[in-house]
PDB file of N, CA and C in Angstrom:
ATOM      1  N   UNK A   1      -7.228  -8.224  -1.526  1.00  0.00           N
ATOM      2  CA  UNK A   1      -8.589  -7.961  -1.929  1.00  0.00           C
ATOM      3  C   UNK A   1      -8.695  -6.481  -2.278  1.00  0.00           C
ATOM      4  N   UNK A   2      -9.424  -6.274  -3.255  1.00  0.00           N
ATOM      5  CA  UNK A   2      -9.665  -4.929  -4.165  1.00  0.00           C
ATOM      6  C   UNK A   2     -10.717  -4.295  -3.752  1.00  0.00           C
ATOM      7  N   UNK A   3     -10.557  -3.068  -3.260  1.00  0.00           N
ATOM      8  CA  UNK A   3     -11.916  -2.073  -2.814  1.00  0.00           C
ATOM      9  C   UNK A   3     -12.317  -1.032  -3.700  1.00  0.00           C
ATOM     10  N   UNK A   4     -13.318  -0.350  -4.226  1.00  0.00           N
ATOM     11  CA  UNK A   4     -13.503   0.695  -4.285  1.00  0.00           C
ATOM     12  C   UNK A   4     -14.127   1.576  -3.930  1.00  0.00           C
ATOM     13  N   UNK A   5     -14.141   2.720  -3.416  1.00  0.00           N
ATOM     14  CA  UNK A   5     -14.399   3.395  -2.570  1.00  0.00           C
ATOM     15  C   UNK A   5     -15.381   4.499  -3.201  1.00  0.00           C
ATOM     16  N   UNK A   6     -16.460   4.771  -3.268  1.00  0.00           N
ATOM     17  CA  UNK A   6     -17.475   5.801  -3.817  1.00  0.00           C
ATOM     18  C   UNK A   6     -17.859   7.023  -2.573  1.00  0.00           C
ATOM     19  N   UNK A   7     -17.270   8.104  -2.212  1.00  0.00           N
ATOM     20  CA  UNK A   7     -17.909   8.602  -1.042  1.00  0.00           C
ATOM     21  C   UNK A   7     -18.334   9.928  -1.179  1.00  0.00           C
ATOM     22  N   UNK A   8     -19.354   9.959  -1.084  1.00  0.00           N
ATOM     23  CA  UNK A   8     -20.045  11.899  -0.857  1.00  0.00           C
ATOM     24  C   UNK A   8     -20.138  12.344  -0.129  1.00  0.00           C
ATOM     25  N   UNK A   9     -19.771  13.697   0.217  1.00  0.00           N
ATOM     26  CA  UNK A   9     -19.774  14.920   0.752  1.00  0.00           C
ATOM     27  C   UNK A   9     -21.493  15.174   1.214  1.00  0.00           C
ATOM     28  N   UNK A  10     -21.856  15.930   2.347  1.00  0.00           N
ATOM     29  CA  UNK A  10     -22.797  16.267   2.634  1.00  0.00           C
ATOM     30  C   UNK A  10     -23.386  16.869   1.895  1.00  0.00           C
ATOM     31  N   UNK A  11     -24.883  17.138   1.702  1.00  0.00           N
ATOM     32  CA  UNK A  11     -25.335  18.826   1.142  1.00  0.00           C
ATOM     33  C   UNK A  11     -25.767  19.877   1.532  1.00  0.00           C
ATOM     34  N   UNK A  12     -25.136  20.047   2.622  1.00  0.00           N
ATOM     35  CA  UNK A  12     -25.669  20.872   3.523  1.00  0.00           C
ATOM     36  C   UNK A  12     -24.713  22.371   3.177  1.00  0.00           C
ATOM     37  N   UNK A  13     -24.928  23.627   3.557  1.00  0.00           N
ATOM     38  CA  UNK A  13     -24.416  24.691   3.037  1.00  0.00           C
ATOM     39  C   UNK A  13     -22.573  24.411   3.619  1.00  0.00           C
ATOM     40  N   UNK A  14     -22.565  24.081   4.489  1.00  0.00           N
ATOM     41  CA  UNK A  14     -21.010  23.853   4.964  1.00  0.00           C
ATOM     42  C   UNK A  14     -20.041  22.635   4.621  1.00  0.00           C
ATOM     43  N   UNK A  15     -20.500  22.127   3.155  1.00  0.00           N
ATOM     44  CA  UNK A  15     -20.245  20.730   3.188  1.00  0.00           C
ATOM     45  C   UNK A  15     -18.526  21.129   2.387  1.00  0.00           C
ATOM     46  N   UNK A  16     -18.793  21.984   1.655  1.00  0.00           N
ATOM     47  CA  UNK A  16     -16.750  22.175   0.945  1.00  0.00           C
ATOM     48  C   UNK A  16     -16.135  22.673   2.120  1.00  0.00           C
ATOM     49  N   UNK A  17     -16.541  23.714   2.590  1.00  0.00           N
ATOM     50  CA  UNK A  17     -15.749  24.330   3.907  1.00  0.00           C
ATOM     51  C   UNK A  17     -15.116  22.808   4.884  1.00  0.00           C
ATOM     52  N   UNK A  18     -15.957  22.254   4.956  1.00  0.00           N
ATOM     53  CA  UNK A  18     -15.829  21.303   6.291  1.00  0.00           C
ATOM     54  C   UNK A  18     -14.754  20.379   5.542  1.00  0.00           C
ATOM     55  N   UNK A  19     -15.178  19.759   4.091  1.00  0.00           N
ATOM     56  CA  UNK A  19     -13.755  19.001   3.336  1.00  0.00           C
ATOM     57  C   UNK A  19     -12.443  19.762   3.611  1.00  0.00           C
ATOM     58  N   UNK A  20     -12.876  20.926   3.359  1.00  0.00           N
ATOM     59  CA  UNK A  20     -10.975  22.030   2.879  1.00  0.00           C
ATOM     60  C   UNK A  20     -10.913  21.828   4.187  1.00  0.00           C
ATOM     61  N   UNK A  21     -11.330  22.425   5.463  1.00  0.00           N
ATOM     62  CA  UNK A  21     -10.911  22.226   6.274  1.00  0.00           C
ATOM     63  C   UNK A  21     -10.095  21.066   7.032  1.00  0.00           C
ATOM     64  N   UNK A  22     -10.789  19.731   6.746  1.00  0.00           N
ATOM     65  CA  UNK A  22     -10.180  18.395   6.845  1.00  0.00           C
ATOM     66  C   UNK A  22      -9.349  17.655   5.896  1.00  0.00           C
ATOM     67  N   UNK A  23      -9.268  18.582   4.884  1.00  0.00           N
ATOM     68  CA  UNK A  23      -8.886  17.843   3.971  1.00  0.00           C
ATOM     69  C   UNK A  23      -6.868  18.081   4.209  1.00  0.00           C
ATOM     70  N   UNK A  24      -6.088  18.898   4.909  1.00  0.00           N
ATOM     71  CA  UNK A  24      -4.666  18.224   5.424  1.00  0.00           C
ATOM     72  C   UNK A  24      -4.325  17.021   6.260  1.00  0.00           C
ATOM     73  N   UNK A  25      -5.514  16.758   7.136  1.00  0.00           N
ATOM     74  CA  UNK A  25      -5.297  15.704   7.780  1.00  0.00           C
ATOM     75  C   UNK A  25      -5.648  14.838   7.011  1.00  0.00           C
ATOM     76  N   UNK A  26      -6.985  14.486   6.242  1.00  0.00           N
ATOM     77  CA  UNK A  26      -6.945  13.362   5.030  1.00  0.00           C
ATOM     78  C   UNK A  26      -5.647  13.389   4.283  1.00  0.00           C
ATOM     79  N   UNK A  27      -5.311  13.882   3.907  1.00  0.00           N
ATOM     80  CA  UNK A  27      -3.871  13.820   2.906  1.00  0.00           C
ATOM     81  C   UNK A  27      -3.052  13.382   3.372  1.00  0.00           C
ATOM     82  N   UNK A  28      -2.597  13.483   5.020  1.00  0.00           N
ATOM     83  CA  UNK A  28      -1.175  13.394   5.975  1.00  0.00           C
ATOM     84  C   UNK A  28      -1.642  11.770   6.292  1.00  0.00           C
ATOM     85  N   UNK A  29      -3.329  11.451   6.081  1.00  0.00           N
ATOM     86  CA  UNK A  29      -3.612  10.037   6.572  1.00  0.00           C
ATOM     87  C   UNK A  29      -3.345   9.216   5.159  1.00  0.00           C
ATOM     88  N   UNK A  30      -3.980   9.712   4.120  1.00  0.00           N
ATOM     89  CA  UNK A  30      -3.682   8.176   2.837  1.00  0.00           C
ATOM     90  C   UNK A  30      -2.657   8.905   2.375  1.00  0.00           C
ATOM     91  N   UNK A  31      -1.541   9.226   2.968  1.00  0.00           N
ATOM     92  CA  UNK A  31      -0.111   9.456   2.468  1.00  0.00           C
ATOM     93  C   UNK A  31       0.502   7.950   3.062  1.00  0.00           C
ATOM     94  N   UNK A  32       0.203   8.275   4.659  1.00  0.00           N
ATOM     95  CA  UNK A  32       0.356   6.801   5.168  1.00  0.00           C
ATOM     96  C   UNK A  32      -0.039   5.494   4.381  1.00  0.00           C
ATOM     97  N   UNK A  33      -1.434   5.554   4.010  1.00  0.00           N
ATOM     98  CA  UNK A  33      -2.023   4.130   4.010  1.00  0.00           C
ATOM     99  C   UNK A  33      -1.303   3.813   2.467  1.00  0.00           C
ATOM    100  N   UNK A  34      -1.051   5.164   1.424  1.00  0.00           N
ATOM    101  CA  UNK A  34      -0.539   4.741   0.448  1.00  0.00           C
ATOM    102  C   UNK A  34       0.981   4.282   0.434  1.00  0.00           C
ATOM    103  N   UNK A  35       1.990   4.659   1.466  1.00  0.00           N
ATOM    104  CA  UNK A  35       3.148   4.194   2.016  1.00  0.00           C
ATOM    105  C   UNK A  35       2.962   2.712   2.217  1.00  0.00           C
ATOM    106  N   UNK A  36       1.919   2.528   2.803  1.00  0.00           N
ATOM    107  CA  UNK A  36       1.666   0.982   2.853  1.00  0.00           C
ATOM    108  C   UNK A  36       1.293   0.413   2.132  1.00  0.00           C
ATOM    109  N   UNK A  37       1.139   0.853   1.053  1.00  0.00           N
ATOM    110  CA  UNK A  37       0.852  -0.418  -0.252  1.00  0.00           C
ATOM    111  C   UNK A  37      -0.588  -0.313  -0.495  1.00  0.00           C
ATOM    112  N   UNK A  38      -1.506   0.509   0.251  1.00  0.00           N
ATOM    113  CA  UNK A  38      -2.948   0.175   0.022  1.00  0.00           C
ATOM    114  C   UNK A  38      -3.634   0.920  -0.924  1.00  0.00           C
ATOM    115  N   UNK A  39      -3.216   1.775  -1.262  1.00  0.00           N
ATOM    116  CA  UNK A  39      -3.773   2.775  -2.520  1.00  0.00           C
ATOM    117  C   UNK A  39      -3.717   2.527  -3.558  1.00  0.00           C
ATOM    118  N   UNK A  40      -4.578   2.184  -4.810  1.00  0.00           N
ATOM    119  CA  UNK A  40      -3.733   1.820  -5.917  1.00  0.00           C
ATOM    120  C   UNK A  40      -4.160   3.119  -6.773  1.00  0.00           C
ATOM    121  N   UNK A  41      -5.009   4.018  -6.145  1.00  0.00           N
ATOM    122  CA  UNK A  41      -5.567   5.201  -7.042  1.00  0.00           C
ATOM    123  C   UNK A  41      -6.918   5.892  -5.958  1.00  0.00           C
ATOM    124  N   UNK A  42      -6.718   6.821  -6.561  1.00  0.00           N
ATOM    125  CA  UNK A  42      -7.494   8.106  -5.656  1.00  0.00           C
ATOM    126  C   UNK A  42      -7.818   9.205  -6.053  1.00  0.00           C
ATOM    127  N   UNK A  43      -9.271   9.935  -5.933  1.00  0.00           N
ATOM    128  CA  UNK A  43      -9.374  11.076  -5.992  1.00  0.00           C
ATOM    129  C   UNK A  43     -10.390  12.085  -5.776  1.00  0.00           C
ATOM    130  N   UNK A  44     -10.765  13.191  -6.317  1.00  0.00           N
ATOM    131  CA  UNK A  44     -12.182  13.958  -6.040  1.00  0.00           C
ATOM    132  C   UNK A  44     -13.403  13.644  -7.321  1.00  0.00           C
ATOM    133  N   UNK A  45     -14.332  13.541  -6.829  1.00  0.00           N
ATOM    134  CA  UNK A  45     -15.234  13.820  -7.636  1.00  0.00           C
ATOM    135  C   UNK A  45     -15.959  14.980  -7.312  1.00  0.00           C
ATOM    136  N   UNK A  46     -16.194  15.680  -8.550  1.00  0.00           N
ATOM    137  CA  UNK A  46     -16.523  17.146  -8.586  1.00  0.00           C
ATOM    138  C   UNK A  46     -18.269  17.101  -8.948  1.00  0.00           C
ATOM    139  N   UNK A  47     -18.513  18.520  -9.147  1.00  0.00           N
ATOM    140  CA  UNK A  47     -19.490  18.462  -9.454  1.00  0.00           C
ATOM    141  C   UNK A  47     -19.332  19.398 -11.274  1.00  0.00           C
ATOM    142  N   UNK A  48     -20.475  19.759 -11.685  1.00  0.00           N
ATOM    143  CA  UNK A  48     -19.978  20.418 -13.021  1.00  0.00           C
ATOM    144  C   UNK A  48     -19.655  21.904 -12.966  1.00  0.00           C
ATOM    145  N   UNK A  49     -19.500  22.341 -12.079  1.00  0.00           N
ATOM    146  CA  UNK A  49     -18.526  23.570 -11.914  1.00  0.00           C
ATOM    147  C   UNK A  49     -17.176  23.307 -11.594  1.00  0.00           C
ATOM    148  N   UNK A  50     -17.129  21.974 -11.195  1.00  0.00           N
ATOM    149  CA  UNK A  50     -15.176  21.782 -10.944  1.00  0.00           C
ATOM    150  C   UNK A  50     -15.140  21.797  -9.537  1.00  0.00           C
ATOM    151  N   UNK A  51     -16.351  22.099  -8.786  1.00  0.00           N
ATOM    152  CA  UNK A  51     -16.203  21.948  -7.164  1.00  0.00           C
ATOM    153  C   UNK A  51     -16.082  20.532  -6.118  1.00  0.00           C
ATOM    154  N   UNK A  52     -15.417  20.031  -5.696  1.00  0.00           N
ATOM    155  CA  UNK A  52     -15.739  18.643  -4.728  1.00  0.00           C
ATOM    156  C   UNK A  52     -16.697  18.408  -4.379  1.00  0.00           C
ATOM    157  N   UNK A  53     -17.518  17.415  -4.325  1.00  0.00           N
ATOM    158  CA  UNK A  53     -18.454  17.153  -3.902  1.00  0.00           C
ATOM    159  C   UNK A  53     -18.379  15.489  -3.104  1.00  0.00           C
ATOM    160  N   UNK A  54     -17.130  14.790  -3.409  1.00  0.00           N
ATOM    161  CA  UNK A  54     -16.887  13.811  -3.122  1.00  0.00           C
ATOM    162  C   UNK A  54     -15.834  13.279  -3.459  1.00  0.00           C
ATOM    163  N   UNK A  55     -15.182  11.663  -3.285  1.00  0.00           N
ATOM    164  CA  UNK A  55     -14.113  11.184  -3.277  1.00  0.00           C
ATOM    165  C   UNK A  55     -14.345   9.740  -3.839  1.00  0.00           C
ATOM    166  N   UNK A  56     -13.678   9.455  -4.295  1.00  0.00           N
ATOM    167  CA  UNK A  56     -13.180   7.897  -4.980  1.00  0.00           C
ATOM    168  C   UNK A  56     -12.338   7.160  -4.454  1.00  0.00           C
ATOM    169  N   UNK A  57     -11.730   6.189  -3.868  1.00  0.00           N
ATOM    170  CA  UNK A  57     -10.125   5.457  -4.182  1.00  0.00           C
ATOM    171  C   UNK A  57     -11.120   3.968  -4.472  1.00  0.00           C
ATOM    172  N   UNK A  58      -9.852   3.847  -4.628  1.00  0.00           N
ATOM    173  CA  UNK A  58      -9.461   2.004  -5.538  1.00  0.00           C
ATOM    174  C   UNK A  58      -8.137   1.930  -4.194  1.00  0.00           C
ATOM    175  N   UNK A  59      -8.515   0.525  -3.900  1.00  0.00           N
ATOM    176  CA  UNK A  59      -7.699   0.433  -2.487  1.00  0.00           C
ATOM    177  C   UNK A  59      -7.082  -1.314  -2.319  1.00  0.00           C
ATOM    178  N   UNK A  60      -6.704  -1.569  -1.754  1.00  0.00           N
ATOM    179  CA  UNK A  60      -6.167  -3.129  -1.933  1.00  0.00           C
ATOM    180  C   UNK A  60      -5.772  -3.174  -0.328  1.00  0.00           C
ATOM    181  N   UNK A  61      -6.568  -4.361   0.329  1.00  0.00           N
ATOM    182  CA  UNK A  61      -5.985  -4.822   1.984  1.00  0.00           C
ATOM    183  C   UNK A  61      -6.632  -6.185   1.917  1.00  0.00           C
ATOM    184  N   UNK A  62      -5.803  -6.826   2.585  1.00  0.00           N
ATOM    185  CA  UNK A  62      -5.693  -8.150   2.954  1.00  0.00           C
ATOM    186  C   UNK A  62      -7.463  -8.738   2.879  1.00  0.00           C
ATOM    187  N   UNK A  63      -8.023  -7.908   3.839  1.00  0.00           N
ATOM    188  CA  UNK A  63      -9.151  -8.291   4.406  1.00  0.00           C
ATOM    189  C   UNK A  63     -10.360  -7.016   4.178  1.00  0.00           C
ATOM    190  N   UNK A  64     -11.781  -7.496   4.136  1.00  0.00           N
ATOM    191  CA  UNK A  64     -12.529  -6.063   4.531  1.00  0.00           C
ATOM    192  C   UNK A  64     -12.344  -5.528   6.086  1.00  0.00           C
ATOM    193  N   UNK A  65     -12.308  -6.446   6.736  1.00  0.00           N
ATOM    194  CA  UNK A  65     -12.017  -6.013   8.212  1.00  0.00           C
ATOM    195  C   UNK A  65     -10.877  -5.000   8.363  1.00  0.00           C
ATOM    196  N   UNK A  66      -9.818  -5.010   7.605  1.00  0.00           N
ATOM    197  CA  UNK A  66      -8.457  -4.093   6.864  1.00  0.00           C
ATOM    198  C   UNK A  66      -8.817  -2.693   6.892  1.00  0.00           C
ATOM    199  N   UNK A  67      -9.584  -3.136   5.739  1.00  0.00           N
ATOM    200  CA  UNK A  67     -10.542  -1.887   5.088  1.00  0.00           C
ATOM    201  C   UNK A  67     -10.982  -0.969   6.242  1.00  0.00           C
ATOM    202  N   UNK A  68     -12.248  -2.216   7.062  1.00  0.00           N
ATOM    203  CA  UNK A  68     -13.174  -1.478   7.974  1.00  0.00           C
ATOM    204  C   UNK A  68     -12.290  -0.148   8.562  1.00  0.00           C
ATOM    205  N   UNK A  69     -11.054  -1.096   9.158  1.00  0.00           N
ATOM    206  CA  UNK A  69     -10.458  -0.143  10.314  1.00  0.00           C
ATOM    207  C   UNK A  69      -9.971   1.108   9.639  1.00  0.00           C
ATOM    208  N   UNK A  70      -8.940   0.652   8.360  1.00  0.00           N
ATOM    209  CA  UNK A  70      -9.062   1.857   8.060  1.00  0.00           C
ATOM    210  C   UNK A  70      -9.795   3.135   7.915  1.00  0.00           C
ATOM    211  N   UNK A  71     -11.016   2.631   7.362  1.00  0.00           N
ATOM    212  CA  UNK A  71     -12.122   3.692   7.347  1.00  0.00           C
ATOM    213  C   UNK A  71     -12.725   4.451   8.844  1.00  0.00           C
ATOM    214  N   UNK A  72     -12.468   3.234   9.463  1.00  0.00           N
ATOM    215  CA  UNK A  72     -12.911   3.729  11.273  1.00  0.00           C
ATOM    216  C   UNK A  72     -11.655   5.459  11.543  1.00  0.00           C
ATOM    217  N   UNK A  73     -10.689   5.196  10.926  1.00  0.00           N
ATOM    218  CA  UNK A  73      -9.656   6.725  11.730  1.00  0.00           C
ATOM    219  C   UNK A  73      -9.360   7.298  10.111  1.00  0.00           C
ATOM    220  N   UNK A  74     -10.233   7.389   9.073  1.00  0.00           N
ATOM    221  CA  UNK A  74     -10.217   8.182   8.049  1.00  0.00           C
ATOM    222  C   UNK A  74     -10.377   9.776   8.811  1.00  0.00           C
ATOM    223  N   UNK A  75      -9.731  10.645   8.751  1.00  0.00           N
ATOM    224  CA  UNK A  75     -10.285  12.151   8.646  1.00  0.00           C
ATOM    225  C   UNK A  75     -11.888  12.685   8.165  1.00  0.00           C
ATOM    226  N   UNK A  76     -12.394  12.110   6.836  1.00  0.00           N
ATOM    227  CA  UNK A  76     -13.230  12.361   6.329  1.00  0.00           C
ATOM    228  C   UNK A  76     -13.979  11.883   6.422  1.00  0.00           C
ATOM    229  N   UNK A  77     -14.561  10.400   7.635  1.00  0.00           N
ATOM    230  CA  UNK A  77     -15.436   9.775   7.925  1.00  0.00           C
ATOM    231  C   UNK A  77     -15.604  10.158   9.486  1.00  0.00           C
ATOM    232  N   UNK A  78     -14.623  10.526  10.435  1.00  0.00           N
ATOM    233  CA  UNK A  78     -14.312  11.042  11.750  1.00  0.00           C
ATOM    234  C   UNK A  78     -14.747  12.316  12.027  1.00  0.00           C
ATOM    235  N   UNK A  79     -14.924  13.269  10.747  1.00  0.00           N
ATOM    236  CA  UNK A  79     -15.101  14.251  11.064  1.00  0.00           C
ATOM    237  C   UNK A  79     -16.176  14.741   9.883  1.00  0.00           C
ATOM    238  N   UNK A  80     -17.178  14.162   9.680  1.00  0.00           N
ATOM    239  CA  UNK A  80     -18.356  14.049   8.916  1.00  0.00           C
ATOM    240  C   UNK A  80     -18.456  14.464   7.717  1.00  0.00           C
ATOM    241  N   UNK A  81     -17.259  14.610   7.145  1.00  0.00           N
ATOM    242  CA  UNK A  81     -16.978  14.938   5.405  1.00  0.00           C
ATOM    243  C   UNK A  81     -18.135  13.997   4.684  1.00  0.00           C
ATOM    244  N   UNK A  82     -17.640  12.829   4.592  1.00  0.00           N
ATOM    245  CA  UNK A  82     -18.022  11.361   3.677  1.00  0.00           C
ATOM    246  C   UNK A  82     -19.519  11.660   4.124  1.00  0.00           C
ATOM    247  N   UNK A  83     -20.694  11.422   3.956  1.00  0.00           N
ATOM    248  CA  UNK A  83     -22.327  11.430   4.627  1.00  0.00           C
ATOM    249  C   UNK A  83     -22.943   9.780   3.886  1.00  0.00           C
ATOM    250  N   UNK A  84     -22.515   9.834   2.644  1.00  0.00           N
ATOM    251  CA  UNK A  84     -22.869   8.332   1.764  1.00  0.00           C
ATOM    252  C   UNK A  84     -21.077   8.035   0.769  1.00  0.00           C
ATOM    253  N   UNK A  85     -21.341   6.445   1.821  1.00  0.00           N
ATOM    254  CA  UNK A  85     -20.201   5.780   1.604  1.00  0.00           C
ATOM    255  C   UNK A  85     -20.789   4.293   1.387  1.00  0.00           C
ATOM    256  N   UNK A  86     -20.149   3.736  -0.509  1.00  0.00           N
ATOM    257  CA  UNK A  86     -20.652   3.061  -0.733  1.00  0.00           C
ATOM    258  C   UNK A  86     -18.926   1.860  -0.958  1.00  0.00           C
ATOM    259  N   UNK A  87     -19.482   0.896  -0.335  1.00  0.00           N
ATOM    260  CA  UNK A  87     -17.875   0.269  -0.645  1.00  0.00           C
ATOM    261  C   UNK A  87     -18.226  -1.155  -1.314  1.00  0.00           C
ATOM    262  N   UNK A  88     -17.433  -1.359  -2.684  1.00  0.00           N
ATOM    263  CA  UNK A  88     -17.404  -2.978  -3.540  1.00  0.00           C
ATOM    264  C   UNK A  88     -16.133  -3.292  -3.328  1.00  0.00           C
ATOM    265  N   UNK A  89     -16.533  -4.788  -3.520  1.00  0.00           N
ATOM    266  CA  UNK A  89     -15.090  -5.185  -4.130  1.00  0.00           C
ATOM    267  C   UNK A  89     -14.837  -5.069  -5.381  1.00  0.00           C
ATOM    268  N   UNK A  90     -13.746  -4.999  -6.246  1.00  0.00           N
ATOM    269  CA  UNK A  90     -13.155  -4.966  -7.301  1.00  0.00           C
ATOM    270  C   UNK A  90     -12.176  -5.731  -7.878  1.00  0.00           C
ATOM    271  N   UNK A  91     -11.675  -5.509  -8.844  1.00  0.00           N
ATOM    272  CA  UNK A  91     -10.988  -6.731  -9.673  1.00  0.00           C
ATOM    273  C   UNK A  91      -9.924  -5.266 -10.417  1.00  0.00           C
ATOM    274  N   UNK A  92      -8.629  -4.703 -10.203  1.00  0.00           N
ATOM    275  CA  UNK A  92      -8.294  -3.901 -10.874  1.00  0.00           C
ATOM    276  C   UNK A  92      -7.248  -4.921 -12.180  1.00  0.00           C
ATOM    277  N   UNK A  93      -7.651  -4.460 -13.332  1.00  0.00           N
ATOM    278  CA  UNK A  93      -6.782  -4.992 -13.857  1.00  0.00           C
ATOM    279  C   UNK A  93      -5.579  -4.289 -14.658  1.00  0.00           C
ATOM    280  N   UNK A  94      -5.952  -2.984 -14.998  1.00  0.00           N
ATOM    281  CA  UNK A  94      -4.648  -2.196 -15.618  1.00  0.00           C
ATOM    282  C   UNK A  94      -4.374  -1.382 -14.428  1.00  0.00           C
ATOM    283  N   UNK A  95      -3.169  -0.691 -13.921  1.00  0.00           N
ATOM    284  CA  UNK A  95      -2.919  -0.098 -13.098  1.00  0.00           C
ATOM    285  C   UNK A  95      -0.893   0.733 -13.561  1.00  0.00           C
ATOM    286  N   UNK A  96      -1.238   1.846 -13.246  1.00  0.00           N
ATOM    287  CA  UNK A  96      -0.266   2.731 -13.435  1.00  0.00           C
ATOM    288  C   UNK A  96      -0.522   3.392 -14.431  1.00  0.00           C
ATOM    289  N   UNK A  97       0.113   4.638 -14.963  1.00  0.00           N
ATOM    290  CA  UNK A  97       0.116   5.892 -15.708  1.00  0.00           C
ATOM    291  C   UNK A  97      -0.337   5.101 -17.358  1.00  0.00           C
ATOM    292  N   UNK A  98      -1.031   5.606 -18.048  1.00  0.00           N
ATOM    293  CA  UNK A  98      -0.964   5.034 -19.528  1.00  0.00           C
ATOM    294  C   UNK A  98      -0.783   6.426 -20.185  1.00  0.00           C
ATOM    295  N   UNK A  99       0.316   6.401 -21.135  1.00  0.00           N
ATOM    296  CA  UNK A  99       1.247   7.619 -21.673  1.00  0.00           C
ATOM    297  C   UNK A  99       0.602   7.577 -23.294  1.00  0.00           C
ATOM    298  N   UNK A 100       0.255   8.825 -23.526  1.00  0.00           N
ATOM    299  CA  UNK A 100       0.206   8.964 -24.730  1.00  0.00           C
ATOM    300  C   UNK A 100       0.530   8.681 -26.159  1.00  0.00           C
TER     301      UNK A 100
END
């Protein structure tokens, strides 16, 4: 089953600080989950200066319950990065690099 993952950052004055700060342990965590097959794509969404303001993935697990847990020991949901987290299912149908 296909997830996608929509998640924003707080707006509060400490909301990039608190990402950069968490953001090695997020990386050291969906390094894992992508080792496991669950990632099919990932990334930041910015704002129009080029700053983070939030995150994306496209994700694939058995179950939402899969999902849930994962999200339960995310870095960025544990340690109050994410504030609005919106999760669908999805249907991916092209997937991997498309080359010029």
């Amino acid at each position: 089953m296909q997830f996608i993952i929509t998640a924003y950052d707080g707006s509060d004055p400490d909301a990039l600080s608190r990402r950069m700060n968490v953001r090695p342990k997020h990386l050291e965590n969906i390094a894992k989950v992508k080792e496991a097959g669950h990632v099919i794509c990932a990334g930041g969404i910015t704002d129009p200066e080029g700053l983070l303001k939030g995150s994306f993935l496209v994700m694939d697990f058995g179950t939402r319950a899969k999902l849930d847990e994962y999200m339960e020991s995310e870095p960025y949901v544990t340690e109050n990065v994410w504030q609005d987290i919106r999760i669908e299912t999805c249907n991916v149908v092209v997937m991997g690099t498309i080359k010029k």
